[in-house]
Protein backbone atom coordinates (compact mmCIF):
# COMPACT_ATOMS: atom_id res chain seq x y z
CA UNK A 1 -11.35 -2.56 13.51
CA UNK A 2 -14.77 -4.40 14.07
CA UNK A 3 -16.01 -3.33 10.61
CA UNK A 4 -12.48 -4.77 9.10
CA UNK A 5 -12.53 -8.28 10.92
CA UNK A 6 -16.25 -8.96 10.44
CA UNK A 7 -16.13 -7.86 6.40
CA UNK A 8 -17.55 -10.75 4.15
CA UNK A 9 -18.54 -11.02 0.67
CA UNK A 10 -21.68 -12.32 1.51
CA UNK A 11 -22.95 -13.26 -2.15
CA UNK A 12 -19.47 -14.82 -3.89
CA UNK A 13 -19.20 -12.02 -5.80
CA UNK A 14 -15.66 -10.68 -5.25
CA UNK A 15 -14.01 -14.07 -4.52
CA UNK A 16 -11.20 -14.38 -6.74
CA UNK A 17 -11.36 -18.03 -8.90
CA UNK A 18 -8.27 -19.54 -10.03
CA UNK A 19 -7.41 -21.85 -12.87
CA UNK A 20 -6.32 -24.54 -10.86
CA UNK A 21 -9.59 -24.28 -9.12
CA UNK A 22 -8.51 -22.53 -6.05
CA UNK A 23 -10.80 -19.44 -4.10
CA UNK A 24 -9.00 -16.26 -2.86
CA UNK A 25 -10.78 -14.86 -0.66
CA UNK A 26 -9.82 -11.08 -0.88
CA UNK A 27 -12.57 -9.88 1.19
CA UNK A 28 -13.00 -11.58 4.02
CA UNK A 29 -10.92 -11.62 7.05
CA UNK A 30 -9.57 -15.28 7.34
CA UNK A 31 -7.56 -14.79 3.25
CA UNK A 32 -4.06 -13.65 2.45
CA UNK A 33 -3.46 -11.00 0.16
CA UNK A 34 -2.39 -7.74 0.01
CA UNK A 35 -6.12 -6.28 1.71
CA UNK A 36 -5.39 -8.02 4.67
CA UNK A 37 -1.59 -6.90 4.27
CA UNK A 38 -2.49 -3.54 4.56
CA UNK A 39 -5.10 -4.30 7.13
CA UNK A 40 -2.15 -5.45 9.63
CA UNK A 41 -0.08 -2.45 8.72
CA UNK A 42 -2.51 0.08 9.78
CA UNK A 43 -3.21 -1.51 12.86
CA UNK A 44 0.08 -1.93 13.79
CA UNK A 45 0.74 1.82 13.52
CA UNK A 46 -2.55 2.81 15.78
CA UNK A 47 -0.99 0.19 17.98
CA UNK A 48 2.35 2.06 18.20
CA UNK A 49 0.38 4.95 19.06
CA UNK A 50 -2.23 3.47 21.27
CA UNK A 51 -0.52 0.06 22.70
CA UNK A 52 -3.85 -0.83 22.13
CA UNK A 53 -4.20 -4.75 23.09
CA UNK A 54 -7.28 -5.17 20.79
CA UNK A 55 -5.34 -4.03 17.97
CA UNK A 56 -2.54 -6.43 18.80
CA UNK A 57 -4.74 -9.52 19.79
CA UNK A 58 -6.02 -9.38 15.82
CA UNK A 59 -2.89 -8.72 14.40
CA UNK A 60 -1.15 -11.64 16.07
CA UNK A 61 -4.23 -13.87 16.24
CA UNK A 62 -4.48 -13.15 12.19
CA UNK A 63 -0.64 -14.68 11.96
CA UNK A 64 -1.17 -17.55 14.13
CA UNK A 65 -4.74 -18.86 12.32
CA UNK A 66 -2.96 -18.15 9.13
CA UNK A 67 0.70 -20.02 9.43
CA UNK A 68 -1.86 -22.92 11.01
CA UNK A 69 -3.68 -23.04 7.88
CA UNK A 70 -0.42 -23.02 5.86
CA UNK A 71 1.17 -19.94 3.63
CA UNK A 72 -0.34 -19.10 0.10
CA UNK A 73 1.78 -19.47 -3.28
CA UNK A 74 4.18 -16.16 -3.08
CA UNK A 75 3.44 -13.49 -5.24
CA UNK A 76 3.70 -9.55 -5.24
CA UNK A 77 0.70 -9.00 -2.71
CA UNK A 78 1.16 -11.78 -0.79
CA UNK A 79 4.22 -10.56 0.62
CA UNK A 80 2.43 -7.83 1.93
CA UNK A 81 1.73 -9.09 5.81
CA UNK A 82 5.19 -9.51 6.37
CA UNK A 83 6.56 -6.02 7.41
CA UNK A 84 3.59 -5.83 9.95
CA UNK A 85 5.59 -9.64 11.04
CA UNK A 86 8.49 -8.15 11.41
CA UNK A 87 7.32 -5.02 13.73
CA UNK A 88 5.58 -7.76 15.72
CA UNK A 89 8.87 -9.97 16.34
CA UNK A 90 10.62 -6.76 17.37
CA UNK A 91 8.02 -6.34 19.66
CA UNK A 92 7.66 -9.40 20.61
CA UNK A 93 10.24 -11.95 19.59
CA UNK A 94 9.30 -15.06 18.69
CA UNK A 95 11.72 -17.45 16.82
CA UNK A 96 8.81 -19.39 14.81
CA UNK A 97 8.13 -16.03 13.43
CA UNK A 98 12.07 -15.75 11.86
CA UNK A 99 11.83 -18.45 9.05
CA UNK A 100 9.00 -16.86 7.55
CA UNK A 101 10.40 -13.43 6.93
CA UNK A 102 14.09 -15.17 5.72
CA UNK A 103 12.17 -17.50 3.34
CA UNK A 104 9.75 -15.04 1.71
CA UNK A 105 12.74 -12.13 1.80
CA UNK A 106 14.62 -14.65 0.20
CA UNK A 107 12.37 -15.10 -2.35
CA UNK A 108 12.28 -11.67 -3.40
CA UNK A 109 15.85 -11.72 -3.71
CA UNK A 110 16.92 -14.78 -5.17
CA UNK A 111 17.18 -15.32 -9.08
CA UNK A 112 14.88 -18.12 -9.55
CA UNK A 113 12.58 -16.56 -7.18
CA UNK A 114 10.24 -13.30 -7.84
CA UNK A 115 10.53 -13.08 -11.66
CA UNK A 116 12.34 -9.75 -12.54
CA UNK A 117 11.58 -7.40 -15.62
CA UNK A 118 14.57 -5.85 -17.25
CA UNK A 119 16.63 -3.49 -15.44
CA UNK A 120 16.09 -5.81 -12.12
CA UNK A 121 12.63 -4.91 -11.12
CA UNK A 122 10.05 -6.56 -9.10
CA UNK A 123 7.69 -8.71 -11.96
CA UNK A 124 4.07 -7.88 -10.36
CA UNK A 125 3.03 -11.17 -10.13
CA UNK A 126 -0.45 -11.65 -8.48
CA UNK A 127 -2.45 -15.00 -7.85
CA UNK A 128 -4.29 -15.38 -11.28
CA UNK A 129 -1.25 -13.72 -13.70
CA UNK A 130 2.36 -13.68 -14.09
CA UNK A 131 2.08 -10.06 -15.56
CA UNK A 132 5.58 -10.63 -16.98
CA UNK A 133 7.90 -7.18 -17.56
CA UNK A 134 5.54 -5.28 -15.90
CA UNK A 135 5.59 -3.24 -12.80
CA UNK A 136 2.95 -1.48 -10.97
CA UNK A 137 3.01 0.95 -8.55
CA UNK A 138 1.43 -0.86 -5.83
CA UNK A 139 4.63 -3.34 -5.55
CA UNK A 140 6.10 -0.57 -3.57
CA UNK A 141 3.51 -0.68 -0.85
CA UNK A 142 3.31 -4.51 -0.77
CA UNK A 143 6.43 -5.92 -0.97
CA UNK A 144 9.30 -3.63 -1.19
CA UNK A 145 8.42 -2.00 2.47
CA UNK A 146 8.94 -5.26 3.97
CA UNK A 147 12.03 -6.24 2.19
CA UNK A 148 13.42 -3.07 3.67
CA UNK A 149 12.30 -3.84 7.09
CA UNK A 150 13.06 -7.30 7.23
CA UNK A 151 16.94 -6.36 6.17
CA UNK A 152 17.27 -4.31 8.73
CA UNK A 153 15.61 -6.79 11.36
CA UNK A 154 18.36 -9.57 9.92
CA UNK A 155 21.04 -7.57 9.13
CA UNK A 156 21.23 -8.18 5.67
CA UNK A 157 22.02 -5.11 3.94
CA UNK A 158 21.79 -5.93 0.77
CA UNK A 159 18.37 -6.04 0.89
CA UNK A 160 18.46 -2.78 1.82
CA UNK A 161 20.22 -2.07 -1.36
CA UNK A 162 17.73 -3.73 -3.05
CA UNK A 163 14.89 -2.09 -1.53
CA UNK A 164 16.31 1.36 -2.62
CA UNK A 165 17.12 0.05 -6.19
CA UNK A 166 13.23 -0.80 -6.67
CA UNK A 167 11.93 2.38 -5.34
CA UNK A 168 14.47 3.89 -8.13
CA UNK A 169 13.24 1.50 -10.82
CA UNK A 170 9.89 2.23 -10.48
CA UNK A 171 9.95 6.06 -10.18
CA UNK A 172 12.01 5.99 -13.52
CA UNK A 173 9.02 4.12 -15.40
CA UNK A 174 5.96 5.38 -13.47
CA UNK A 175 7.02 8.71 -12.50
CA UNK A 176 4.60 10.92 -14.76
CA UNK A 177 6.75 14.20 -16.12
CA UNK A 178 4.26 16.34 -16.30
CA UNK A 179 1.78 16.16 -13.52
CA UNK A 180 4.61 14.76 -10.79
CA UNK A 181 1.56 12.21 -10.45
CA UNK A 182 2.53 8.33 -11.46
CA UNK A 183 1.20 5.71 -13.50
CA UNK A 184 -0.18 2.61 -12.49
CA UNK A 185 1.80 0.41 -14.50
CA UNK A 186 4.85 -0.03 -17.15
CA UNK A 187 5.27 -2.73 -19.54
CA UNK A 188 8.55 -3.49 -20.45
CA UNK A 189 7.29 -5.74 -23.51
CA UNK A 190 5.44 -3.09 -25.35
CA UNK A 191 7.45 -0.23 -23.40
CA UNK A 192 4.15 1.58 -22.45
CA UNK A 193 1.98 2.56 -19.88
CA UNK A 194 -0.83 0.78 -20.22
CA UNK A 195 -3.78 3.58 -20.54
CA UNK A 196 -1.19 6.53 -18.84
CA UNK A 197 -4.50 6.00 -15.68
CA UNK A 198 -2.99 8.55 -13.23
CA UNK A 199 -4.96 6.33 -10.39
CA UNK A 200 -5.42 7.31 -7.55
CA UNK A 201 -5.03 4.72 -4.92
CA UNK A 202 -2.21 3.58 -7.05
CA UNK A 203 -0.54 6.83 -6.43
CA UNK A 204 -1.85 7.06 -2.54
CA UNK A 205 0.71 3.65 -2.48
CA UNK A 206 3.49 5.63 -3.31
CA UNK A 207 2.70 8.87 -0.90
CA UNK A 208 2.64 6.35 1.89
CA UNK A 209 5.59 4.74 1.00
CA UNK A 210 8.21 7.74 0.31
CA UNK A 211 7.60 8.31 3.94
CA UNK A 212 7.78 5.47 5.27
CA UNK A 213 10.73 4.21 3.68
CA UNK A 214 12.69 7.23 4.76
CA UNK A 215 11.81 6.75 8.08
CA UNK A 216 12.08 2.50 7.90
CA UNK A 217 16.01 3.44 6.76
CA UNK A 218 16.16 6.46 8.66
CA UNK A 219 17.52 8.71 6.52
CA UNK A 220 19.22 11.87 7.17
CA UNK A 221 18.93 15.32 5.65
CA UNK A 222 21.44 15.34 3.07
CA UNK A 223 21.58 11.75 2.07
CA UNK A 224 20.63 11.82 -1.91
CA UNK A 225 18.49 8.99 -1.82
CA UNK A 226 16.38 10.66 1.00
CA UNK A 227 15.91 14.16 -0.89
CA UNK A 228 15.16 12.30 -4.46
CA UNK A 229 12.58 10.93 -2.37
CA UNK A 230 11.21 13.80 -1.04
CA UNK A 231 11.15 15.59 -4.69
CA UNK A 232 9.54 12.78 -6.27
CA UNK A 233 6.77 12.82 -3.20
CA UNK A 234 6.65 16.87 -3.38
CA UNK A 235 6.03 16.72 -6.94
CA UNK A 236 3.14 14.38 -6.62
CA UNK A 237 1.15 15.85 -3.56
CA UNK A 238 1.85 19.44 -5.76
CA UNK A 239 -0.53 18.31 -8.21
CA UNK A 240 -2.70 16.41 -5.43
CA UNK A 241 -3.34 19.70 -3.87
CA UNK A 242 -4.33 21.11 -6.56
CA UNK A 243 -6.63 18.49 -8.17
CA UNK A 244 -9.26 17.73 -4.12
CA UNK A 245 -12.42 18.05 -4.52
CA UNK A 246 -13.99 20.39 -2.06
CA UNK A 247 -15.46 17.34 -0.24
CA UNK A 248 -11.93 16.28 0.82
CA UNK A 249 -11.51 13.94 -1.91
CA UNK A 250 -10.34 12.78 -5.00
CA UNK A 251 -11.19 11.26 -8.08
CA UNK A 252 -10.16 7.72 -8.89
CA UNK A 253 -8.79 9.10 -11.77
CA UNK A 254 -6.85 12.08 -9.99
CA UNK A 255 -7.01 14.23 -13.43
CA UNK A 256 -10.06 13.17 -14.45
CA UNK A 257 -13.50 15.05 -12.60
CA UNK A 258 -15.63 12.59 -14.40
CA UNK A 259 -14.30 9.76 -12.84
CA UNK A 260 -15.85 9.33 -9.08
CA UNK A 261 -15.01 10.51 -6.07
CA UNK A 262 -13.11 7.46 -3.95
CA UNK A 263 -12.45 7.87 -0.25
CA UNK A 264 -9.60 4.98 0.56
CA UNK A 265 -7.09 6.83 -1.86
CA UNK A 266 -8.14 9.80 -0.18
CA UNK A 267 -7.26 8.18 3.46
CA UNK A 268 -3.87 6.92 2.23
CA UNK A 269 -3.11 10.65 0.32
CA UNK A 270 -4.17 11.69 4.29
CA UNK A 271 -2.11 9.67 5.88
CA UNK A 272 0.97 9.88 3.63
CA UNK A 273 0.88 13.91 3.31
CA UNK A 274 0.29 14.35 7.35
CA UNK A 275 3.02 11.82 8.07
CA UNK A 276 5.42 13.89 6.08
CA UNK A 277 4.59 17.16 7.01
CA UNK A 278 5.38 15.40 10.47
CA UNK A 279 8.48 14.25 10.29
CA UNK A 280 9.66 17.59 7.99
CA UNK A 281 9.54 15.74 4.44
CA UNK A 282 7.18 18.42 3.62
CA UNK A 283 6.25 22.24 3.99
CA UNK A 284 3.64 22.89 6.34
CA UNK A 285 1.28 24.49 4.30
CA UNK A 286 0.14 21.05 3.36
CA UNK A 287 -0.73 20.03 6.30
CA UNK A 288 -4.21 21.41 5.43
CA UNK A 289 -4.91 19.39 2.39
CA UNK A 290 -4.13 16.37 4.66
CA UNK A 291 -6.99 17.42 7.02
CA UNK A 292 -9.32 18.61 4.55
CA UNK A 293 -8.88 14.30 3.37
CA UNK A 294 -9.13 13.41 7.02
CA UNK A 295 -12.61 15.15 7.20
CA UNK A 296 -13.75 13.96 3.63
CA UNK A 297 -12.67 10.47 4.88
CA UNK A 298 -14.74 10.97 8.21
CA UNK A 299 -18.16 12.28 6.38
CA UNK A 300 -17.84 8.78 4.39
CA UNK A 301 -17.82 6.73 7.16
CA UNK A 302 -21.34 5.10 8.62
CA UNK A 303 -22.54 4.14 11.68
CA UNK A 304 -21.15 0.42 11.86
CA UNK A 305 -17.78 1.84 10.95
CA UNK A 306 -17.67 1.12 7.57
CA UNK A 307 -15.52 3.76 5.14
CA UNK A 308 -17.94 4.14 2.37
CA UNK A 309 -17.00 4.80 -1.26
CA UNK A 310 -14.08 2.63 -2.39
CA UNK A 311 -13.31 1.01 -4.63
CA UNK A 312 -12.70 -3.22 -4.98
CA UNK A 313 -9.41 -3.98 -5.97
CA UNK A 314 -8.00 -2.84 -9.55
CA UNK A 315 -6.32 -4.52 -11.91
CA UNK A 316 -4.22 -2.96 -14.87
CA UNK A 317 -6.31 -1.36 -16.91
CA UNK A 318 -5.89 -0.57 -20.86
CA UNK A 319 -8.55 2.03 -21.44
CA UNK A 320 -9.16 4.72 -18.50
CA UNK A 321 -13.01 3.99 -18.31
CA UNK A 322 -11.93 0.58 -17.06
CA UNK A 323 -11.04 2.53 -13.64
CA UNK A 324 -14.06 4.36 -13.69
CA UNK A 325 -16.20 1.12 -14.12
CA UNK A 326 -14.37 -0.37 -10.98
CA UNK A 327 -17.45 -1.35 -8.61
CA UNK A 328 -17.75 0.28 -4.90
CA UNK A 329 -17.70 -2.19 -1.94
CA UNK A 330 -16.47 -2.30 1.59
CA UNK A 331 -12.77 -3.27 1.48
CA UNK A 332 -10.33 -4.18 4.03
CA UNK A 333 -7.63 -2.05 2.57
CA UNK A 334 -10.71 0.93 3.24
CA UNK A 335 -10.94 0.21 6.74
CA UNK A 336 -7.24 0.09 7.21
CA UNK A 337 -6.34 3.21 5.46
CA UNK A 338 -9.22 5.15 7.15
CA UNK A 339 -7.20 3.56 10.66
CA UNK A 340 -3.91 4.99 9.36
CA UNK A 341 -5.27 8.16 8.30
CA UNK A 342 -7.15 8.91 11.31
CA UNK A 343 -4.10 7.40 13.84
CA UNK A 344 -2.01 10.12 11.77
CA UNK A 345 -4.73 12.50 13.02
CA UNK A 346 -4.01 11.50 16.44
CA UNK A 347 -0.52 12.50 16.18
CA UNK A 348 -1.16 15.97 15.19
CA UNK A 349 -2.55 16.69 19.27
CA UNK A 350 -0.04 15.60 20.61
């Protein structure tokens, strides 16, 4: 957690520079994007674990330096924060905290909000493009979890509804047939793929969220939604089993041994597969290739904390050497899926 608030991109390098002349900082602490996003997600679960007050002193001092600084335009990622906001207001409630999560929830939902592709899904529009009819597999992670969770926290079910319909959407257009791994993206204007890149923290986005959306909605055995789920997230971690490296991890390009080895995928393909062999999503035989990750996640990670070997953020890529040209940097998104990954450990002694 140190390592994560102190990060800083210390030579300009990986700001992000906007048309309109605007910085994003998506390195760095003190920005909003989806990094910090997941950053507050995995501290929020060691905190669940833990009640640990340093854990919750960032996470609510991040909220209250950020909505005094004023929100960011809305987009995809930057709707990630908000399921950790609404956790915290169940914890805590705080009725500042409640016109946030309607008006970005609303935003999702509403038709001259969040541009939609055909068949109604989520456009993944990011700070410096529209990327219009296209949908990536991230937008599952960043802002289709909190939809779900914020419906529930204001009884709105049809948000709910919504949620489900995404996670339906994308597995029909980035659900790969034939390795049960998925694509990074679909474009709905040239009906394609992009470069078919079977990435892999793309894909450790989706084993996280299977299980956490089953749990969010708390679905029971025997509910279709719940076991399409689990077959869509069995398929996938099949093939993941099959394809780790002997050091724990896998390649940024799951299929693809050339490509390197990258060790935050590998932390969210830990946490995801342990969190599901927890709760009974899946057998128990693959509980191994969870802590086989775990370790490989632990031998990249140095003596100020930092998880080594991962990759900056990813765009959509056309050619698959695109991913393996991706430059290696510490992240926040690293540090907070090393913190899920290893809180999952936790939860296998007890």
């Amino acid at each position: 957690m140190d390592n994560l608030v102190h990060i800083k991109d210390e030579t300009g390098e990986f700001l992000l520079h906007l048309e309109d002349g605007r910085i994003i900082d998506t390195k760095g602490w003190a920005g909003w994007e989806w990094t910090h996003g997941v950053g507050l997600f995995g501290m929020w679960r060691y905190f669940e674990q833990t009640n640990d007050q340093k854990a919750l002193g960032i996470i609510k001092g991040w909220f209250a330096d950020r909505f005094a600084e004023g929100t960011p335009t809305k987009n995809i990622n930057t709707v990630a924060p908000f399921i950790t906001l609404a956790w915290l207001y169940e914890h805590e409630p705080d009725p500042s905290y409640l016109p946030y999560l309607d008006t970005w929830a609303e935003w999702l939902m509403a038709p001259d909000g969040l541009p939609k592709t055909e068949e109604g899904g989520f456009q993944h529009i990011v700070y410096n493009d529209e990327n219009p009819g296209e949908m990536w597999d991230d937008t599952l992670m960043m802002s289709v979890l909190p939809l779900a969770k914020i419906g529930l926290l204001l009884n709105r079910p049809h948000y709910v509804e919504e949620a489900k319909r995404q996670f339906l959407v994308h597995i029909k257009y980035l659900f790969d047939k034939k390795t049960g791994l998925w694509f990074h993206g679909w474009d709905f204007n040239g009906r394609h793929n992009f470069a078919e890149a079977l990435w892999a923290r793309g894909n450790c986005w989706v084993t996280i969220a299977i299980p956490e959306i089953i749990e969010i909605l708390d679905l029971q055995p025997g509910d279709a939604f719940r076991s399409f789920l689990i077959d869509t997230l069995a398929a996938q971690v099949k093939t993941l089993a099959e394809t780790q490296d002997a050091s724990g991890l896998w390649h940024t390009l799951v299929m693809d041994p050339t490509s390197y080895l990258e060790a935050s995928a590998t932390a969210g393909f830990a946490y995801g597969i342990l969190k599901a062999v927890r709760k009974g999503y899946l057998p128990r035989h693959y509980e191994e290739v969870g802590l086989k990750a775990v370790r490989g996640v632990l031998d990249n990670i140095d003596d100020t904390g930092e998880l080594q070997q991962v990759s900056f953020g990813t765009a959509m890529g056309d050619t698959l050497q695109f991913y393996k040209d991706i430059r290696l940097t510490s992240m926040p998104y690293g540090q907070s899926l090393a913190i899920c990954a290893l809180g999952e450990l936790l939860r296998t002694y007890i």
